[in-house]
PDB file of N, CA and C in Angstrom:
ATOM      1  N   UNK A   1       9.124   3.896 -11.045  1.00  0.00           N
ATOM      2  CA  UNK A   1       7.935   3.415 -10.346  1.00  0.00           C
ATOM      3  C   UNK A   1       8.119   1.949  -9.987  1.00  0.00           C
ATOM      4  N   UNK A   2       7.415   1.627  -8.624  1.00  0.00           N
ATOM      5  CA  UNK A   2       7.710   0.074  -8.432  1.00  0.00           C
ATOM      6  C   UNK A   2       6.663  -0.592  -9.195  1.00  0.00           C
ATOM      7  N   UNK A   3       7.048  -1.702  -9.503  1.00  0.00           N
ATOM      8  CA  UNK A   3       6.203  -2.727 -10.270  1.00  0.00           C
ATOM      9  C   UNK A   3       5.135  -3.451  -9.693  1.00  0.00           C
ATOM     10  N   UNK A   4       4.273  -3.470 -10.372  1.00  0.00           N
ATOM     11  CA  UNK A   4       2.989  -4.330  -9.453  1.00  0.00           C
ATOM     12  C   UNK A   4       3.035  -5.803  -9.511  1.00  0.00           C
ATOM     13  N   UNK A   5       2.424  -6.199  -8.718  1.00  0.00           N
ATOM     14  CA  UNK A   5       1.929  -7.806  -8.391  1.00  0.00           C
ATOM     15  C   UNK A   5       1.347  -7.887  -9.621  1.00  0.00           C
ATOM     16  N   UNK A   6       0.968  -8.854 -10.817  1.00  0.00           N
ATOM     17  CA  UNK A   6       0.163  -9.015 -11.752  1.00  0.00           C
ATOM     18  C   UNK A   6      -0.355 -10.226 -11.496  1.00  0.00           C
ATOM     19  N   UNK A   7      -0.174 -11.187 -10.843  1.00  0.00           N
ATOM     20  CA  UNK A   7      -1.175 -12.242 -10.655  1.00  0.00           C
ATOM     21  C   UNK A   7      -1.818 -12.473  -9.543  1.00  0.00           C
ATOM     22  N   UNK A   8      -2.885 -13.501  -9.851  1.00  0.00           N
ATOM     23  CA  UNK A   8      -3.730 -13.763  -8.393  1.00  0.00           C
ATOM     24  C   UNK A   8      -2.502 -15.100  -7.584  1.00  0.00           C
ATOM     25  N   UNK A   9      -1.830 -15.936  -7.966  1.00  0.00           N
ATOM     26  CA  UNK A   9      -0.703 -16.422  -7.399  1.00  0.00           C
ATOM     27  C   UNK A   9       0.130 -15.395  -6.201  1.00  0.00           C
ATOM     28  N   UNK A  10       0.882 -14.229  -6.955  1.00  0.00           N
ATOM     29  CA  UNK A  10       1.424 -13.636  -6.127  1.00  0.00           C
ATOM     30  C   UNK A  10       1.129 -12.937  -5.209  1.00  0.00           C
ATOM     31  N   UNK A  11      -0.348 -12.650  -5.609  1.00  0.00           N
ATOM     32  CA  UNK A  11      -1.463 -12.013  -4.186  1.00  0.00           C
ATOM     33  C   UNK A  11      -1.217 -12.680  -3.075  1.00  0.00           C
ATOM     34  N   UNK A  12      -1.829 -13.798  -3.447  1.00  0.00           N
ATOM     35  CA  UNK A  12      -2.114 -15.462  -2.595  1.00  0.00           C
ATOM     36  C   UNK A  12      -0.701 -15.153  -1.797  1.00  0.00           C
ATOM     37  N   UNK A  13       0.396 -15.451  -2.504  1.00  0.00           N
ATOM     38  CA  UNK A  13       1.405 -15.449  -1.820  1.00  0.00           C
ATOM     39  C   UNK A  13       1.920 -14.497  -1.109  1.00  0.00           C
ATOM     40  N   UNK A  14       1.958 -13.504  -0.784  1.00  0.00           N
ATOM     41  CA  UNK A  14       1.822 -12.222   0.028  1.00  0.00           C
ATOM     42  C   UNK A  14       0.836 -12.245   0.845  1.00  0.00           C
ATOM     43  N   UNK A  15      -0.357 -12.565   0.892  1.00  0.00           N
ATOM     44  CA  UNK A  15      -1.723 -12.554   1.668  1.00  0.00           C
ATOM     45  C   UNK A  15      -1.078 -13.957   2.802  1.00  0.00           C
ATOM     46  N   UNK A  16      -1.129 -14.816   2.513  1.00  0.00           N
ATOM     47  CA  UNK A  16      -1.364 -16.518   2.696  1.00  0.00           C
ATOM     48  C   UNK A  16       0.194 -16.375   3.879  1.00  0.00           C
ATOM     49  N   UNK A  17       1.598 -15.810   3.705  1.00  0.00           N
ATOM     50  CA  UNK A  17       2.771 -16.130   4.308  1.00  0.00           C
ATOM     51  C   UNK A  17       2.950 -14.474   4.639  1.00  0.00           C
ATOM     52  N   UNK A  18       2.453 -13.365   4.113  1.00  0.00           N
ATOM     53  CA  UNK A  18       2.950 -12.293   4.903  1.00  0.00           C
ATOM     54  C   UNK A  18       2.503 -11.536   6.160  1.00  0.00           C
ATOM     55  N   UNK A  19       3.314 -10.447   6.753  1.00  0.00           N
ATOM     56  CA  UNK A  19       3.028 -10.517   7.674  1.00  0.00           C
ATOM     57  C   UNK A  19       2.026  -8.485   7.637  1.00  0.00           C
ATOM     58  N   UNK A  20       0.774  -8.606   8.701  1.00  0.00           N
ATOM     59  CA  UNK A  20       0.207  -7.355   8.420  1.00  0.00           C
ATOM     60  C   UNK A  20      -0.114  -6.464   9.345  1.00  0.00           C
ATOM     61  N   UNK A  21       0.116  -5.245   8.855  1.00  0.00           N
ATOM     62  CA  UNK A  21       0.260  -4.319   9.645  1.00  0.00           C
ATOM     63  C   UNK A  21      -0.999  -3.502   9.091  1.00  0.00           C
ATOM     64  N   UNK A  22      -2.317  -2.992  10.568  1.00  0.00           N
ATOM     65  CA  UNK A  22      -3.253  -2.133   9.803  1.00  0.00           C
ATOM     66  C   UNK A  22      -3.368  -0.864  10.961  1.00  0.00           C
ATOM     67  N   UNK A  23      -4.108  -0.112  10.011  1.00  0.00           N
ATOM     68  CA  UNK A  23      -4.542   1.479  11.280  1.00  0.00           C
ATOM     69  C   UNK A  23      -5.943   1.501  10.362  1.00  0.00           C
ATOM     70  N   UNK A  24      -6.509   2.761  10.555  1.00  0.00           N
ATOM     71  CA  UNK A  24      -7.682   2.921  10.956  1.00  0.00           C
ATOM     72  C   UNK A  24      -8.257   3.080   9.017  1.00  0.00           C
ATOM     73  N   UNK A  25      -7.037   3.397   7.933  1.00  0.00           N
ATOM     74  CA  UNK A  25      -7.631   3.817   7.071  1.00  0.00           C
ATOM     75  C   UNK A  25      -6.936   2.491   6.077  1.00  0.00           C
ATOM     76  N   UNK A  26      -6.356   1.798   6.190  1.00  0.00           N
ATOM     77  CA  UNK A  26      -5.353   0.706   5.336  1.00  0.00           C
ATOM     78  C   UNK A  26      -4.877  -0.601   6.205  1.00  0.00           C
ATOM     79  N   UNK A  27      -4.966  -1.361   5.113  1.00  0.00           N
ATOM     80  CA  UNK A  27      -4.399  -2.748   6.096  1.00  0.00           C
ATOM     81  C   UNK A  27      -2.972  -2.943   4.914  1.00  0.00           C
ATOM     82  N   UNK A  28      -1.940  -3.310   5.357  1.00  0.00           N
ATOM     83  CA  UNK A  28      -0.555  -3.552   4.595  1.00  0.00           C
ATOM     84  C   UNK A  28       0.018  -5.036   4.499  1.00  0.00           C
ATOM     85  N   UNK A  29      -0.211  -5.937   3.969  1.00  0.00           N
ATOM     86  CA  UNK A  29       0.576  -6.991   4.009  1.00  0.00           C
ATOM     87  C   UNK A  29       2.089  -6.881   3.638  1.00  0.00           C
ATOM     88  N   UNK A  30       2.628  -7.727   4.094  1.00  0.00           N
ATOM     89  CA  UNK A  30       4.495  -7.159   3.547  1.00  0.00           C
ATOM     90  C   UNK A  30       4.383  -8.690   3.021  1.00  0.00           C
ATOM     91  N   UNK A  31       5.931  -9.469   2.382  1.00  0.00           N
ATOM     92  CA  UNK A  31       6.422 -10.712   2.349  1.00  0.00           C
ATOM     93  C   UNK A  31       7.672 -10.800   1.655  1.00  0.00           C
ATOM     94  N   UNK A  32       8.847 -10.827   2.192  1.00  0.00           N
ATOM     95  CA  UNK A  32       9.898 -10.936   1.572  1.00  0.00           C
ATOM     96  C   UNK A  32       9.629 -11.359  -0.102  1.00  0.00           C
ATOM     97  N   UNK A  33      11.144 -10.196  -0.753  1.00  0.00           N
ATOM     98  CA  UNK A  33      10.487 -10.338  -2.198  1.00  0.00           C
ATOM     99  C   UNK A  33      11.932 -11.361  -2.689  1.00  0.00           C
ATOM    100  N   UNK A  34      12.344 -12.602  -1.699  1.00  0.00           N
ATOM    101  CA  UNK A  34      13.448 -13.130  -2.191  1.00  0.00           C
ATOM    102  C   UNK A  34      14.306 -12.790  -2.960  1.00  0.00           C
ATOM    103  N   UNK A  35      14.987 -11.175  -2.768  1.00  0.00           N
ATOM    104  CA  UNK A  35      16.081 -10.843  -3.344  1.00  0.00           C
ATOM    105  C   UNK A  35      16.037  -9.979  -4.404  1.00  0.00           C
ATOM    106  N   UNK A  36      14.821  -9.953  -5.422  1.00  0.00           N
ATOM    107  CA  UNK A  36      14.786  -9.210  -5.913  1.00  0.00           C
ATOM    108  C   UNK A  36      14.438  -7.776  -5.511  1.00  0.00           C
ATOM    109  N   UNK A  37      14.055  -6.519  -6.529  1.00  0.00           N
ATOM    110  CA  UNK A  37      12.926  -5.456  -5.783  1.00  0.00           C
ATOM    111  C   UNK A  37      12.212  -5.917  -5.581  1.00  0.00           C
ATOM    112  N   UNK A  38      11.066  -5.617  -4.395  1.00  0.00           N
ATOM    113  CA  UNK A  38       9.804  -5.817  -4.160  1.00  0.00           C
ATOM    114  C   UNK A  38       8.570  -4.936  -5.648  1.00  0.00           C
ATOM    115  N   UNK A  39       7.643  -5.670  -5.483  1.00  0.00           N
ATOM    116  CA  UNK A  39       6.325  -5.248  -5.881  1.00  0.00           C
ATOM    117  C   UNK A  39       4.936  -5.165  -5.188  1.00  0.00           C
ATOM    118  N   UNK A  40       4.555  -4.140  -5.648  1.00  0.00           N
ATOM    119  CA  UNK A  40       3.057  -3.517  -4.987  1.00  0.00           C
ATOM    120  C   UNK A  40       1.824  -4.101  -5.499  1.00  0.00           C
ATOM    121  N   UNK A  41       0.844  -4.213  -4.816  1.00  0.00           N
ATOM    122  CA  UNK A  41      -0.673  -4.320  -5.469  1.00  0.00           C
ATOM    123  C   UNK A  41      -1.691  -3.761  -4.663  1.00  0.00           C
ATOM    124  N   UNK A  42      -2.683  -3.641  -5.072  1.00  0.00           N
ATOM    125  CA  UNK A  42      -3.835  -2.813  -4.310  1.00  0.00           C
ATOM    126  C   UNK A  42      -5.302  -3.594  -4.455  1.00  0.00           C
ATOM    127  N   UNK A  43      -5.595  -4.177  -3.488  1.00  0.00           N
ATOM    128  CA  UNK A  43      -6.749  -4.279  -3.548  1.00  0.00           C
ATOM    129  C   UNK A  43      -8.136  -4.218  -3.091  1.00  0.00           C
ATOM    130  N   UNK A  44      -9.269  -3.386  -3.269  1.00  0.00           N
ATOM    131  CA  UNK A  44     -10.271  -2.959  -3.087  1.00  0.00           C
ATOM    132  C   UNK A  44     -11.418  -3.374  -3.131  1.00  0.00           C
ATOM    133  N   UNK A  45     -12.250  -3.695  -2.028  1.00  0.00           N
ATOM    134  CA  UNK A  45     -13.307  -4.462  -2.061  1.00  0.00           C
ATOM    135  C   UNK A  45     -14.659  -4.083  -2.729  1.00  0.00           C
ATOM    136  N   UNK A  46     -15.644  -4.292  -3.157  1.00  0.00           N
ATOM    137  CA  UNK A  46     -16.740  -4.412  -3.176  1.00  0.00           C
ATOM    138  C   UNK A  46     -17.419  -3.360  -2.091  1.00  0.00           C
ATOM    139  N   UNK A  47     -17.134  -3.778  -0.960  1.00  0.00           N
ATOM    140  CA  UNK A  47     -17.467  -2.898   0.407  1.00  0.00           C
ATOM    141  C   UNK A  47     -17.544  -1.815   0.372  1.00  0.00           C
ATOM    142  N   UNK A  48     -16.291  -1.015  -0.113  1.00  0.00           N
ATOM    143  CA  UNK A  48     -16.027   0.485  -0.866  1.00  0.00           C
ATOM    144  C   UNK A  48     -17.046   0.897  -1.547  1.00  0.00           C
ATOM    145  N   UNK A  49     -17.535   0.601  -2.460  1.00  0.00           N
ATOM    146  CA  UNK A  49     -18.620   0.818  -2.904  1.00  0.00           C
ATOM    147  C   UNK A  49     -18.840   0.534  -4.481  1.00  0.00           C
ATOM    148  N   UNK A  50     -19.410   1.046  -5.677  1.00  0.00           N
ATOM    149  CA  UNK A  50     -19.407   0.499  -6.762  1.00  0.00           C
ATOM    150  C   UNK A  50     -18.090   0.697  -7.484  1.00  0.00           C
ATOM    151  N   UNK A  51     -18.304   0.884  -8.909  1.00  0.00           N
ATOM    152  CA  UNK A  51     -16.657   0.921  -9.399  1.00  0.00           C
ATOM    153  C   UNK A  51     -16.334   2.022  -9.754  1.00  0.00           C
ATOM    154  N   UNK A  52     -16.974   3.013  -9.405  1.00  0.00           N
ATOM    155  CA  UNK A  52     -16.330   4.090  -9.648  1.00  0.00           C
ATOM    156  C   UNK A  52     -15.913   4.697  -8.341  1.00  0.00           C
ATOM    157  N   UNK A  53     -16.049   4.290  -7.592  1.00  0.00           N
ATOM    158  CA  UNK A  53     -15.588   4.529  -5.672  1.00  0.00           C
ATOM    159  C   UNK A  53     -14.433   3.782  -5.688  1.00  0.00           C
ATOM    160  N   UNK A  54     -14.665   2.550  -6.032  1.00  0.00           N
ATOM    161  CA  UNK A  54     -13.426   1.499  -6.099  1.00  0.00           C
ATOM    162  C   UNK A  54     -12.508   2.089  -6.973  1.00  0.00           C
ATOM    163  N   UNK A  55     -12.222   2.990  -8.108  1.00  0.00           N
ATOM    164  CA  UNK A  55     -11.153   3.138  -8.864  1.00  0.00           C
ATOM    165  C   UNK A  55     -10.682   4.555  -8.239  1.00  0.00           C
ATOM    166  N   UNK A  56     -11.866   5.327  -7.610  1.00  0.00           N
ATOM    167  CA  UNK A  56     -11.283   6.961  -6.748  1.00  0.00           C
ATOM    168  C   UNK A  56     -10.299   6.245  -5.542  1.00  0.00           C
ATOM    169  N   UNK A  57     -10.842   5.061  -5.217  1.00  0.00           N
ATOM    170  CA  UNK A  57      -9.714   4.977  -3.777  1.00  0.00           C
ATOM    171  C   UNK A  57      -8.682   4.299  -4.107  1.00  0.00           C
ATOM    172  N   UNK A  58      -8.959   3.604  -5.407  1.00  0.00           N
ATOM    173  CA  UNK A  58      -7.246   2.876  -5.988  1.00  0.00           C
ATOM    174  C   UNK A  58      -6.545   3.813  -6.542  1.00  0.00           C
ATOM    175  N   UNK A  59      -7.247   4.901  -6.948  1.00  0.00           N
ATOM    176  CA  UNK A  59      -5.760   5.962  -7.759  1.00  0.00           C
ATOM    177  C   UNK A  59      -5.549   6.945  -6.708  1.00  0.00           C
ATOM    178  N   UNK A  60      -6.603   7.153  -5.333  1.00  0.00           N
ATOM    179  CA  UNK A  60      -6.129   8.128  -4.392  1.00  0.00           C
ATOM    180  C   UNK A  60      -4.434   7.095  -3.503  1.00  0.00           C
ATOM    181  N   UNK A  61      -4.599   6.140  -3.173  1.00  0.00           N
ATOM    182  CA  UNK A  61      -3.530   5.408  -2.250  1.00  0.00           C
ATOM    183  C   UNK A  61      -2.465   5.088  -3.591  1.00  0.00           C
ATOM    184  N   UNK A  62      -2.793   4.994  -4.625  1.00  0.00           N
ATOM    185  CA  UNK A  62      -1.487   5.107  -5.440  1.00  0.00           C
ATOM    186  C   UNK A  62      -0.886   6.344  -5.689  1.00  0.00           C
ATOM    187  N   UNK A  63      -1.708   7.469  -5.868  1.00  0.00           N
ATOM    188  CA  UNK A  63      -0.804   8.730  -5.645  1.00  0.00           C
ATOM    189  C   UNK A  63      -0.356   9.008  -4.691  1.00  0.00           C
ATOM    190  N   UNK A  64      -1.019   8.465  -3.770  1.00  0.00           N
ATOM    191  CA  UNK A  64      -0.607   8.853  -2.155  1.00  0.00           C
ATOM    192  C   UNK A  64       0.830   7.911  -2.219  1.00  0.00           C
ATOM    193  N   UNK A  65       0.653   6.777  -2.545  1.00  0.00           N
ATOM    194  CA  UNK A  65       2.371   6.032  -2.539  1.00  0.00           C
ATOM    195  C   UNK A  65       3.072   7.229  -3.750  1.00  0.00           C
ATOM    196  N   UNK A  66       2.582   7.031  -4.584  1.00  0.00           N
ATOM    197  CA  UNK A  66       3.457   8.500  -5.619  1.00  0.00           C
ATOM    198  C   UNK A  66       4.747   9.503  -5.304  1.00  0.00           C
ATOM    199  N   UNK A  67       3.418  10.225  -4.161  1.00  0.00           N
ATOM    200  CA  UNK A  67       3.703  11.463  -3.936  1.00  0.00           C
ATOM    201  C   UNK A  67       4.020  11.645  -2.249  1.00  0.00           C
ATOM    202  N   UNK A  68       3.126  10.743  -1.674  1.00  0.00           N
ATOM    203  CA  UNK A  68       3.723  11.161  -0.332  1.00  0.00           C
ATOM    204  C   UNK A  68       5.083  10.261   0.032  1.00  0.00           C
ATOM    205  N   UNK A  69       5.136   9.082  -0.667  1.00  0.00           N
ATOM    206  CA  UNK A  69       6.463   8.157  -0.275  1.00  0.00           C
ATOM    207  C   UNK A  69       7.557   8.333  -1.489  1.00  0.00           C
ATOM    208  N   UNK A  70       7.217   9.143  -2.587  1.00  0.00           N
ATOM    209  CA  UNK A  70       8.387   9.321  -3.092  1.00  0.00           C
ATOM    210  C   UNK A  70       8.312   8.112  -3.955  1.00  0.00           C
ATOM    211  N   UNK A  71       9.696   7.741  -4.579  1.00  0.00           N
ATOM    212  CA  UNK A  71       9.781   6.283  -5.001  1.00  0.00           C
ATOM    213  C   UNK A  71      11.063   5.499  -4.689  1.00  0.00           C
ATOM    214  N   UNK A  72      10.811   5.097  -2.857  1.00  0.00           N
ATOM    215  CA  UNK A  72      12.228   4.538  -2.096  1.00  0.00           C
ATOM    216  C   UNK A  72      11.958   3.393  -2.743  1.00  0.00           C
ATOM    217  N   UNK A  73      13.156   2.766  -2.526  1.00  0.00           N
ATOM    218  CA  UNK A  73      13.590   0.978  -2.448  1.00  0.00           C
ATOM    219  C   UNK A  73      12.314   0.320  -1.886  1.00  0.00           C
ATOM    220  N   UNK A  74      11.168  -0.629  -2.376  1.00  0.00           N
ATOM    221  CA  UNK A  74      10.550  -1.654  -2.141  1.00  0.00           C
ATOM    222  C   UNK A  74      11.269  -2.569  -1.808  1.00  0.00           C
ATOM    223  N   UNK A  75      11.865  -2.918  -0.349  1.00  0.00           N
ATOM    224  CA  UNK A  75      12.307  -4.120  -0.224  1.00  0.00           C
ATOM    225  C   UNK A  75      11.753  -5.489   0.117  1.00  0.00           C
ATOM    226  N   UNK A  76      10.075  -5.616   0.068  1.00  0.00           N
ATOM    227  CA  UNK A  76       9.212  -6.798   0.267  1.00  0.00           C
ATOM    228  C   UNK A  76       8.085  -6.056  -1.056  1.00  0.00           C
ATOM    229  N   UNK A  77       7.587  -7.654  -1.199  1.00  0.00           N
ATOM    230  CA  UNK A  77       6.146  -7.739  -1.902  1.00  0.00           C
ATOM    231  C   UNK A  77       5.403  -7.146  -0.844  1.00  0.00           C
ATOM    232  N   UNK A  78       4.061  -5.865  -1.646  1.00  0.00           N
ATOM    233  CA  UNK A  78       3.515  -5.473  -0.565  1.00  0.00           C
ATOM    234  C   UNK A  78       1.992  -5.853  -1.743  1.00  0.00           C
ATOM    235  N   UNK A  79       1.387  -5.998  -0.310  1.00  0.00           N
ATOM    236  CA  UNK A  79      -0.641  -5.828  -0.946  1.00  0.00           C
ATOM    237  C   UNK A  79      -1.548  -4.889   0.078  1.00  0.00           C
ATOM    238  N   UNK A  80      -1.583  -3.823  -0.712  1.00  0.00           N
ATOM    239  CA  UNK A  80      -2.452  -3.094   0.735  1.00  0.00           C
ATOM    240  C   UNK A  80      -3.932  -2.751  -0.043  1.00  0.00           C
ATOM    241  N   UNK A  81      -4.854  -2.945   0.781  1.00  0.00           N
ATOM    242  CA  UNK A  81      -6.076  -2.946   1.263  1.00  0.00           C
ATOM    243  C   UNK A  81      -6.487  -1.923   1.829  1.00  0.00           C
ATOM    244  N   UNK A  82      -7.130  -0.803   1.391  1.00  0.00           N
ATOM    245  CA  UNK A  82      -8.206   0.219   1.947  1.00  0.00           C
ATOM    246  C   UNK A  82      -9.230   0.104   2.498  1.00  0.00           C
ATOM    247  N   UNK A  83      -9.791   0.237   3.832  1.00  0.00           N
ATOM    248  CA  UNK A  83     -10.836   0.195   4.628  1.00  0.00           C
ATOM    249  C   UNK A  83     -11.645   1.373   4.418  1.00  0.00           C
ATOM    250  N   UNK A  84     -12.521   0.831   4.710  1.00  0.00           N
ATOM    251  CA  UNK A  84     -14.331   2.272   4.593  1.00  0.00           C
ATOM    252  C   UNK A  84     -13.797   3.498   4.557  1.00  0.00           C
ATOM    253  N   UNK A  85     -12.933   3.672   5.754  1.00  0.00           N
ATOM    254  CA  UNK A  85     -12.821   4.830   6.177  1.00  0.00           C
ATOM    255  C   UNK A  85     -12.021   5.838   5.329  1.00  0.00           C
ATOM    256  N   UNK A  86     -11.705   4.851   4.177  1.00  0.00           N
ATOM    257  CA  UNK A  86     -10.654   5.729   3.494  1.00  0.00           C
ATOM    258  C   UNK A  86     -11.501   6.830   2.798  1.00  0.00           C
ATOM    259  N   UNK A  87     -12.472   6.416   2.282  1.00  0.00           N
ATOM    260  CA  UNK A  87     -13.513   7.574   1.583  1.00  0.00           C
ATOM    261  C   UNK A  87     -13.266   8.840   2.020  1.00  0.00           C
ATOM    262  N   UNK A  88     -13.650   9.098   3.233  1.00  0.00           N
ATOM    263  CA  UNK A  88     -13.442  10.500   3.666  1.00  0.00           C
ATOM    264  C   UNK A  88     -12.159  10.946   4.446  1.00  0.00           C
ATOM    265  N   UNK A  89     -11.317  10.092   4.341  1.00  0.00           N
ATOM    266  CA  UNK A  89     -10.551  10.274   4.656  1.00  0.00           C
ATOM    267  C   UNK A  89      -9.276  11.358   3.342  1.00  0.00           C
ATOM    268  N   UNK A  90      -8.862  12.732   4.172  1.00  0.00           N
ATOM    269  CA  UNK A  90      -8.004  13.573   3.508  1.00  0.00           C
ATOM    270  C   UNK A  90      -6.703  13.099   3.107  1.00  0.00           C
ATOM    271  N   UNK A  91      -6.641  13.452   1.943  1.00  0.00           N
ATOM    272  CA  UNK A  91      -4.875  12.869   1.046  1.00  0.00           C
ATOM    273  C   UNK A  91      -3.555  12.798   2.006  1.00  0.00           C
ATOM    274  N   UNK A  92      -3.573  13.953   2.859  1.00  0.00           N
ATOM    275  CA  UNK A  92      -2.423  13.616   3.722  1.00  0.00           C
ATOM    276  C   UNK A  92      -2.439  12.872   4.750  1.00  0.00           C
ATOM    277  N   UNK A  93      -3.573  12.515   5.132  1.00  0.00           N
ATOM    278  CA  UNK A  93      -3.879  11.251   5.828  1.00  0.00           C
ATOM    279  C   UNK A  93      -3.415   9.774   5.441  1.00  0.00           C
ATOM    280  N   UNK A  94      -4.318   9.527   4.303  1.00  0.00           N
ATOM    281  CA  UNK A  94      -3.671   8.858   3.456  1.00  0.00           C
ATOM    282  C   UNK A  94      -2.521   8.436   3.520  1.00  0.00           C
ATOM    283  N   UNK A  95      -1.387   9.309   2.805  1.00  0.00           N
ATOM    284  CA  UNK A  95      -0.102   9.271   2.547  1.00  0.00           C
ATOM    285  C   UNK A  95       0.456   9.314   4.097  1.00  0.00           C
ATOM    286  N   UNK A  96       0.219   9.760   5.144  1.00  0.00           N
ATOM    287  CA  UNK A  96       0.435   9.363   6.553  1.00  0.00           C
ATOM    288  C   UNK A  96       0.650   8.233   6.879  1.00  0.00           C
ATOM    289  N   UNK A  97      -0.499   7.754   6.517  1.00  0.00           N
ATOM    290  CA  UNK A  97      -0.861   6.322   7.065  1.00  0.00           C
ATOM    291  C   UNK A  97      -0.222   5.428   6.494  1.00  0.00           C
ATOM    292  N   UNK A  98      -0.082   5.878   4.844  1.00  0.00           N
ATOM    293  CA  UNK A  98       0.971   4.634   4.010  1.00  0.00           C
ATOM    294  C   UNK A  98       2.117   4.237   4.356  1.00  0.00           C
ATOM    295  N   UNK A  99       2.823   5.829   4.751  1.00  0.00           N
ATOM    296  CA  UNK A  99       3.821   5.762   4.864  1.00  0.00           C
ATOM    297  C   UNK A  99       3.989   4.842   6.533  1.00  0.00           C
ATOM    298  N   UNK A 100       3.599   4.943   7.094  1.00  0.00           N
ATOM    299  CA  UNK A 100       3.831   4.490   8.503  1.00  0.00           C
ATOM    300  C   UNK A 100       3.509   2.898   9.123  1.00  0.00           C
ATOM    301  N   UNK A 101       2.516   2.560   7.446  1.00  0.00           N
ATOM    302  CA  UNK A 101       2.570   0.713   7.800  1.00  0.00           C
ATOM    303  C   UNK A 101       3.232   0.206   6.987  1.00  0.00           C
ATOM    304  N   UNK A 102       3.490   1.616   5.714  1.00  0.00           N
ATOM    305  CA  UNK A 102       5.110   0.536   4.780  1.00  0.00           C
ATOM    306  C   UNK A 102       6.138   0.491   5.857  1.00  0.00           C
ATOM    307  N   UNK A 103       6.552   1.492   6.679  1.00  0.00           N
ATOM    308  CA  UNK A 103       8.138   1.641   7.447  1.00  0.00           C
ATOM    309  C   UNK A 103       7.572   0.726   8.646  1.00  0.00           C
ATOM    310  N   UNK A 104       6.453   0.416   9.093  1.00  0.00           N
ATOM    311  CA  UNK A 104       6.307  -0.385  10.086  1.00  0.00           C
ATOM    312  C   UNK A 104       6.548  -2.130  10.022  1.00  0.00           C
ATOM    313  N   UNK A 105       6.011  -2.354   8.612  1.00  0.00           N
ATOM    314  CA  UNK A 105       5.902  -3.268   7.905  1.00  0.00           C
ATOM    315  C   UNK A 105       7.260  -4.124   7.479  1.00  0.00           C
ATOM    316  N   UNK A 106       8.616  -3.161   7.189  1.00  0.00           N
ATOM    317  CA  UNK A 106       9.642  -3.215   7.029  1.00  0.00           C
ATOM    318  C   UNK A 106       9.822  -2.954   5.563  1.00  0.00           C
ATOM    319  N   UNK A 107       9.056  -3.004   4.687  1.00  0.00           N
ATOM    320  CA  UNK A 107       8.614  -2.452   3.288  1.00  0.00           C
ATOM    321  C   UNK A 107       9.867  -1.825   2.880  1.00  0.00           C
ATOM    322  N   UNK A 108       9.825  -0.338   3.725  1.00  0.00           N
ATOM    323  CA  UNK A 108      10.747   0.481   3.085  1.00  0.00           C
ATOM    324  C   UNK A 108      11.623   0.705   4.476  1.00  0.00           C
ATOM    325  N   UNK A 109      12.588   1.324   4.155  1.00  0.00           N
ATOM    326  CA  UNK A 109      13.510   1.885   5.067  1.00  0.00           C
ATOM    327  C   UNK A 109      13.075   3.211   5.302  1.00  0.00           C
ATOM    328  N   UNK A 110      12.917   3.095   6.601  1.00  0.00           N
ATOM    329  CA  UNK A 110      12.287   4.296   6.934  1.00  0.00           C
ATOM    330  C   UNK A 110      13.022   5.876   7.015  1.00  0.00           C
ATOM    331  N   UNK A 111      14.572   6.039   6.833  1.00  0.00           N
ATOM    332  CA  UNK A 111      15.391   7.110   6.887  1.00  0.00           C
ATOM    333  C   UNK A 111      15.032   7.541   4.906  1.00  0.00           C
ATOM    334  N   UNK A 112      14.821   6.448   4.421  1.00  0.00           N
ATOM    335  CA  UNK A 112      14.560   6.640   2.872  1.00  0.00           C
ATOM    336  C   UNK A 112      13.338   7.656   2.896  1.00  0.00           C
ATOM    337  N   UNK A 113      12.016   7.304   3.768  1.00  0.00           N
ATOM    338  CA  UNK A 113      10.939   7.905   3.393  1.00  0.00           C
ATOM    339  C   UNK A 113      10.876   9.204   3.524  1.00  0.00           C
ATOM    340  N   UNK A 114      10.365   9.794   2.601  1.00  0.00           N
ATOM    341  CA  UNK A 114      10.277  11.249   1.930  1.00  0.00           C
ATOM    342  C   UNK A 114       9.191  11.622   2.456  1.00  0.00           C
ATOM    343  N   UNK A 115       8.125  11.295   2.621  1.00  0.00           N
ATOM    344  CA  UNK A 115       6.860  11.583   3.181  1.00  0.00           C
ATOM    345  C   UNK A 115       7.402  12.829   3.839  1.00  0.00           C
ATOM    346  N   UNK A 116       6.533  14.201   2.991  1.00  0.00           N
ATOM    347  CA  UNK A 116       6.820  15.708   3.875  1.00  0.00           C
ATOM    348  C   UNK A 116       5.360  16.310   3.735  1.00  0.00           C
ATOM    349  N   UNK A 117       4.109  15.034   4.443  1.00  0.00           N
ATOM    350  CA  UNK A 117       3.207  16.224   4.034  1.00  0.00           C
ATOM    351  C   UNK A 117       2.370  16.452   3.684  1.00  0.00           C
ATOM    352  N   UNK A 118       2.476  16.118   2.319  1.00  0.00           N
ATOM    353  CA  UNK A 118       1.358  16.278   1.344  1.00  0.00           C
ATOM    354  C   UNK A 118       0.295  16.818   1.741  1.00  0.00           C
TER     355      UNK A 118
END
């Protein structure tokens, strides 16, 4: 599994210098992970709704990275952000969409991504 962002520093720093790619259900920040693997974080607004909405749409886009992207090479720090729409929005959607602003993003290599689906 890739490793997460654990501080509000490395947020900052991914948010503040990276570059972002969004569609209709996720916004993706990328930022070079200077050489090492990259790491992931997720973060979910308030907007979403209380905290139990907020933790259904943080463990739906992490399974969706799980299961629809497999577990390729992270080659940037990523921070992605779920919009409204993710609520009703269906799992293979989801994992659609992940997959297509990580490989857009430059995140992952896109011949790597497994995405079949879900």
């Amino acid at each position: 599994m890739t490793k997460r962002l654990s501080n509000r520093r490395e947020f900052r720093q991914v948010l503040d210098h990276g570059h972002s790619c969004i569609d209709r259900l996720l916004v993706v920040y990328a930022h070079p992970a200077g050489g090492r693997a990259g790491k992931m974080g997720i973060i979910v607004s308030r907007k979403i709704g209380g905290a139990v909405e907020r933790n259904r749409v943080r463990r739906r886009v992490l399974e969706a990275f799980r299961q629809g992207i497999g577990s390729p090479k992270i080659y940037k720090d990523v921070v992605i952000i779920p919009r409204h729409r993710i609520k009703s929005a269906k799992f293979s959607e989801i994992c659609a969409s992940l997959a297509m602003l990580l490989a857009k993003c430059g995140a992952i290599d896109p011949e790597e991504n497994s995405y079949n689906g879900v």
